[in-house]
Protein backbone atom coordinates (compact mmCIF):
# COMPACT_ATOMS: atom_id res chain seq x y z
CA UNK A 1 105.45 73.21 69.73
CA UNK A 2 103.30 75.96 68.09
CA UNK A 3 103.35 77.64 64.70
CA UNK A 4 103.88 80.79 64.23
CA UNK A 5 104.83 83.67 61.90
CA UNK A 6 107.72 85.73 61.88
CA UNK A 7 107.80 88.82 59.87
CA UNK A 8 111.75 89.83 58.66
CA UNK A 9 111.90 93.43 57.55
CA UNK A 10 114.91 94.54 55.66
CA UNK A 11 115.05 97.41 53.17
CA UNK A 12 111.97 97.71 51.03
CA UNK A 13 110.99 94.38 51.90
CA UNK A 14 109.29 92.37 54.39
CA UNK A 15 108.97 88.58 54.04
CA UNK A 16 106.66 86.54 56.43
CA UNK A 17 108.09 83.06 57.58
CA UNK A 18 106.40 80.40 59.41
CA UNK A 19 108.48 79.09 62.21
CA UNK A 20 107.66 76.67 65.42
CA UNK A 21 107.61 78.30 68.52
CA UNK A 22 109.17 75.69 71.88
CA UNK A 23 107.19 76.04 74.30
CA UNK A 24 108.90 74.39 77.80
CA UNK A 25 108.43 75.08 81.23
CA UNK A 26 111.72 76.68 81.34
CA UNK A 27 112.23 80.69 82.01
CA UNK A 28 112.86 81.20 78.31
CA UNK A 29 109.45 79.93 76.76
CA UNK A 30 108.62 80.02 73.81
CA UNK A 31 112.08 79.97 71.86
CA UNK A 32 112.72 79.32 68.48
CA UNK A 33 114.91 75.87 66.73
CA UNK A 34 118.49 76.63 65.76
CA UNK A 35 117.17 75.70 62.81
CA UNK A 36 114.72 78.03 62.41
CA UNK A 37 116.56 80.73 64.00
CA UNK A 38 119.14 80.18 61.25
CA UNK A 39 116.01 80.30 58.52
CA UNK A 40 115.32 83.87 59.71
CA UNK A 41 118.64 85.01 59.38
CA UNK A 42 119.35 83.22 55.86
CA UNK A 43 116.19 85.45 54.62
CA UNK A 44 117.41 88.88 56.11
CA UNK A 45 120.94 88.38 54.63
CA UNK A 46 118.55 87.55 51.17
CA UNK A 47 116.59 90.60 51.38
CA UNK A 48 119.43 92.67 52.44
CA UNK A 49 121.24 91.65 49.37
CA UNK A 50 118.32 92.42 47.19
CA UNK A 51 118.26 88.18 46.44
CA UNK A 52 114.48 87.78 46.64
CA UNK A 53 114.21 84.34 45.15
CA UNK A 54 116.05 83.16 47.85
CA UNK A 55 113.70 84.61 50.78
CA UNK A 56 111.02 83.20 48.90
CA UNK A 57 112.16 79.50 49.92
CA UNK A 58 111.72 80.18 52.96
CA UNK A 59 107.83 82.33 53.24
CA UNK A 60 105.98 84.64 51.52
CA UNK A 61 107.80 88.42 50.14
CA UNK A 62 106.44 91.48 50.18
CA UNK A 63 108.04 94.49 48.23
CA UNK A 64 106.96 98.04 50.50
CA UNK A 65 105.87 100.45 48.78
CA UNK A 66 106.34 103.96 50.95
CA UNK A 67 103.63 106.55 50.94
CA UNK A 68 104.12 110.03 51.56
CA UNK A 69 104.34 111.43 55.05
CA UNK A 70 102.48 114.76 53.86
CA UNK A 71 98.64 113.52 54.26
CA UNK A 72 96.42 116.38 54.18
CA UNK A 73 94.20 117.00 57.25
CA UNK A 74 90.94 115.90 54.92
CA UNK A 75 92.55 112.71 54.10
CA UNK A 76 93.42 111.79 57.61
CA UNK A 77 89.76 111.87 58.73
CA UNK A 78 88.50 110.42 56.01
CA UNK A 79 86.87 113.21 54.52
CA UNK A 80 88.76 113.51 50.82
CA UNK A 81 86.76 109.85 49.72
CA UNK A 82 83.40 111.34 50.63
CA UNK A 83 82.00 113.24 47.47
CA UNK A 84 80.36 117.01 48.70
């Protein structure tokens, strides 16, 4: 087995959940625990529902914060931080 991090995004938040990975010599490698699949969807019904103290059992929560799609052509190449 090998740790990992799953990120669960739902709504206007993302949570980050560690999780071991299987690792077999099966067709299916690496696969996750019923028990941790069942963890990942416990903290996307959470978040869903808005019921952050929850998700936060399970891994660490983020709250997104959007940023607007209209970037002017300066800011894009960097230009707009650079006093003239």
């Amino acid at each position: 087995m090998r740790k990992a991090i799953k990120i669960v995004h739902e709504g206007k938040y993302a949570a980050e959940i560690p999780v071991e990975l299987i690792e077999d010599s099966g067709g299916w490698s690496p696969y996750l625990s019923s028990a941790d699949a069942s963890k990942l969807d416990a903290v996307r019904k959470a978040l869903r529902a808005g019921d952050v103290a929850t998700a936060t059992k399970h891994g660490l929560v983020f709250e997104l914060l959007p940023l607007s799609a209209q970037v002017s052509a300066d800011r894009v190449a960097g230009d707009a931080a650079m006093p003239k």
